[in-house]
C-alpha atoms as a PDB file:
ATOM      1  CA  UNK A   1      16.251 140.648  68.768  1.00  0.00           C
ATOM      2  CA  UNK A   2      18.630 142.333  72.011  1.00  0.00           C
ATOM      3  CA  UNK A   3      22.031 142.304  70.801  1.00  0.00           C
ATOM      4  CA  UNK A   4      23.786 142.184  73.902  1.00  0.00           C
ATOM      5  CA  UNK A   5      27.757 143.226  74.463  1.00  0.00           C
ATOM      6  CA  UNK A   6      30.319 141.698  76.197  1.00  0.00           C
ATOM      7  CA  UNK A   7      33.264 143.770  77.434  1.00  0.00           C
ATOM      8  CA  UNK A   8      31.669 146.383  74.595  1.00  0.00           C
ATOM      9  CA  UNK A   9      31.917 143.469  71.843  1.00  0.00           C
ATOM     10  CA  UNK A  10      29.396 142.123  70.383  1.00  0.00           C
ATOM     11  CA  UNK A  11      30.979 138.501  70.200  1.00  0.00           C
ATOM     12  CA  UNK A  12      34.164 136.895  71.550  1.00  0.00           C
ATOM     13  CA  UNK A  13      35.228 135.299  68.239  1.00  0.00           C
ATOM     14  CA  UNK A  14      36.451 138.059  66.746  1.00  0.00           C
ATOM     15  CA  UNK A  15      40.045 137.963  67.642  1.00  0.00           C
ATOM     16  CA  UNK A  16      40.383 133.997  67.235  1.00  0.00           C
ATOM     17  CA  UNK A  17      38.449 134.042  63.833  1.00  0.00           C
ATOM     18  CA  UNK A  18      41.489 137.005  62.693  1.00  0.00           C
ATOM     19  CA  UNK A  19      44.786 134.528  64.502  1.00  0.00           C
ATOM     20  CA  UNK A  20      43.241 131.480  62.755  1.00  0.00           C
ATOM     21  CA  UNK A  21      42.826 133.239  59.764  1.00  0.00           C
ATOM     22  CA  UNK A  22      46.565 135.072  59.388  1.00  0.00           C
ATOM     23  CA  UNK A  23      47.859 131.528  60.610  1.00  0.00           C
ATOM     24  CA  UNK A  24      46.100 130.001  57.980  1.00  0.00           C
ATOM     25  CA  UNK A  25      47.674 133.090  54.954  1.00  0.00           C
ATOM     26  CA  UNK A  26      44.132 133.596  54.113  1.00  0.00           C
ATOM     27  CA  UNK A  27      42.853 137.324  53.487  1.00  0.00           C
ATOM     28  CA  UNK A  28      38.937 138.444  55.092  1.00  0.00           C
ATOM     29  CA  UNK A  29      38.093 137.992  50.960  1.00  0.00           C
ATOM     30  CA  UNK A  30      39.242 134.363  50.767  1.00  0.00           C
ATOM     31  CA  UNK A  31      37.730 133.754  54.423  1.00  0.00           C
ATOM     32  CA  UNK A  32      34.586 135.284  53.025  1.00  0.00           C
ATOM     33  CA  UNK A  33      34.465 132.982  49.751  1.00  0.00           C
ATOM     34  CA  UNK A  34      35.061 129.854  51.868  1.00  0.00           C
ATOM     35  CA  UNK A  35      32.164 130.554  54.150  1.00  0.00           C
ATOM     36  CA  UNK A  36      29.954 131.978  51.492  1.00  0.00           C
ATOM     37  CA  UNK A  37      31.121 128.522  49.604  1.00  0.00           C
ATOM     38  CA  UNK A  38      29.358 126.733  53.217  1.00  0.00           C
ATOM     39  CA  UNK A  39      26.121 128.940  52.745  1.00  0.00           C
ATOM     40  CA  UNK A  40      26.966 131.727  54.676  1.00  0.00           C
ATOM     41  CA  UNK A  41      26.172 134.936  52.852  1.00  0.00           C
ATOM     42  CA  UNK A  42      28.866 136.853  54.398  1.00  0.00           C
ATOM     43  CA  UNK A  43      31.262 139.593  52.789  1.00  0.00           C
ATOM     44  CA  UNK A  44      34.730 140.812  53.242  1.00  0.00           C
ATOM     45  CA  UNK A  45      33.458 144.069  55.413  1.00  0.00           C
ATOM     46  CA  UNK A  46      31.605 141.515  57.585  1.00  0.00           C
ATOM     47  CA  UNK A  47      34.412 139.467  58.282  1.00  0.00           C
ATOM     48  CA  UNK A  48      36.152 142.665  59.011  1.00  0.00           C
ATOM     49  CA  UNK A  49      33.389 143.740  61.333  1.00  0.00           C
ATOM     50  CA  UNK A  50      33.337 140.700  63.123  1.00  0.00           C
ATOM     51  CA  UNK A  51      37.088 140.300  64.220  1.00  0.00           C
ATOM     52  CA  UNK A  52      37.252 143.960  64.971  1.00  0.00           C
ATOM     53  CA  UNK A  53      33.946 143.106  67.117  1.00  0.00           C
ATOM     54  CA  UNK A  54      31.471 145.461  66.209  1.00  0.00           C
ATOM     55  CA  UNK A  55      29.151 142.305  64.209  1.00  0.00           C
ATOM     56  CA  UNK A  56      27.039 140.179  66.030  1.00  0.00           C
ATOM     57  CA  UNK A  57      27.676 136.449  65.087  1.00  0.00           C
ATOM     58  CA  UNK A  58      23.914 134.291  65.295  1.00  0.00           C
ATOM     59  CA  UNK A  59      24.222 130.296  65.880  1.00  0.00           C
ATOM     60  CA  UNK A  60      23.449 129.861  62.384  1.00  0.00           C
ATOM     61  CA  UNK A  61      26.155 131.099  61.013  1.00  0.00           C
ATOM     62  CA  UNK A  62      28.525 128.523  62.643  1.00  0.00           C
ATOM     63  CA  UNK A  63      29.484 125.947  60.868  1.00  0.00           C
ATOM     64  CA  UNK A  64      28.567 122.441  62.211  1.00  0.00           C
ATOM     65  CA  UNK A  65      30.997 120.707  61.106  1.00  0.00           C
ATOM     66  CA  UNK A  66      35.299 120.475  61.538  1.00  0.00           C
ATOM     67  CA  UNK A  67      35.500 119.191  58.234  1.00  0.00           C
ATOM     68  CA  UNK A  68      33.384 122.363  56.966  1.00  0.00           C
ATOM     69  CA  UNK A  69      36.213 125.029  55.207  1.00  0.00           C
ATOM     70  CA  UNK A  70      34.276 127.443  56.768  1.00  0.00           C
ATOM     71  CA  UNK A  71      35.107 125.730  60.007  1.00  0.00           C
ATOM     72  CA  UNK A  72      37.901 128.740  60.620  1.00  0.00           C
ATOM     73  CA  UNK A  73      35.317 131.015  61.228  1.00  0.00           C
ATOM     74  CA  UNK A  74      34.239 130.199  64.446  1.00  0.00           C
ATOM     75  CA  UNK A  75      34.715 126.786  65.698  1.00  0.00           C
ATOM     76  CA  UNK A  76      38.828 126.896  64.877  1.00  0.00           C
ATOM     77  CA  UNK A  77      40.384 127.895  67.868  1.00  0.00           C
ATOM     78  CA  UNK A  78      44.259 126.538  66.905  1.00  0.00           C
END
């Protein structure tokens, strides 16, 4: 698969994933065990990786629903 970048990111999550997360107190560990808790096998360094934007995010690892708690990841743009 081409892992393309944008403005040399390789998402555009990354910084809204880390605001909704601070805003919410939670640290990349509890953000981890909520979307691991969703079926995402995803660990604190990846969480790290991704708001820092140097980890690709794939369509399947965002959640589908609001009501998910994993929801913050990438569909919580508050």
């Amino acid at each position: 698969m081409k892992i393309y970048d944008y403005n040399g990111k390789k998402n555009i999550c990354g910084e809204r994933i880390r605001e909704a997360r601070l805003k919410q107190r939670l640290s990349q560990s509890d953000l981890a065990a909520r979307v691991q808790v969703e079926g995402v096998i995803m660990e604190r360094d990846s969480i790290s990786r991704v708001e820092i934007g140097t980890r690709f995010v794939p369509d399947y690892e965002i959640p589908n629903s609001q009501k998910s708690s994993a929801y913050l990841f990438c569909g919580f743009w508050a």
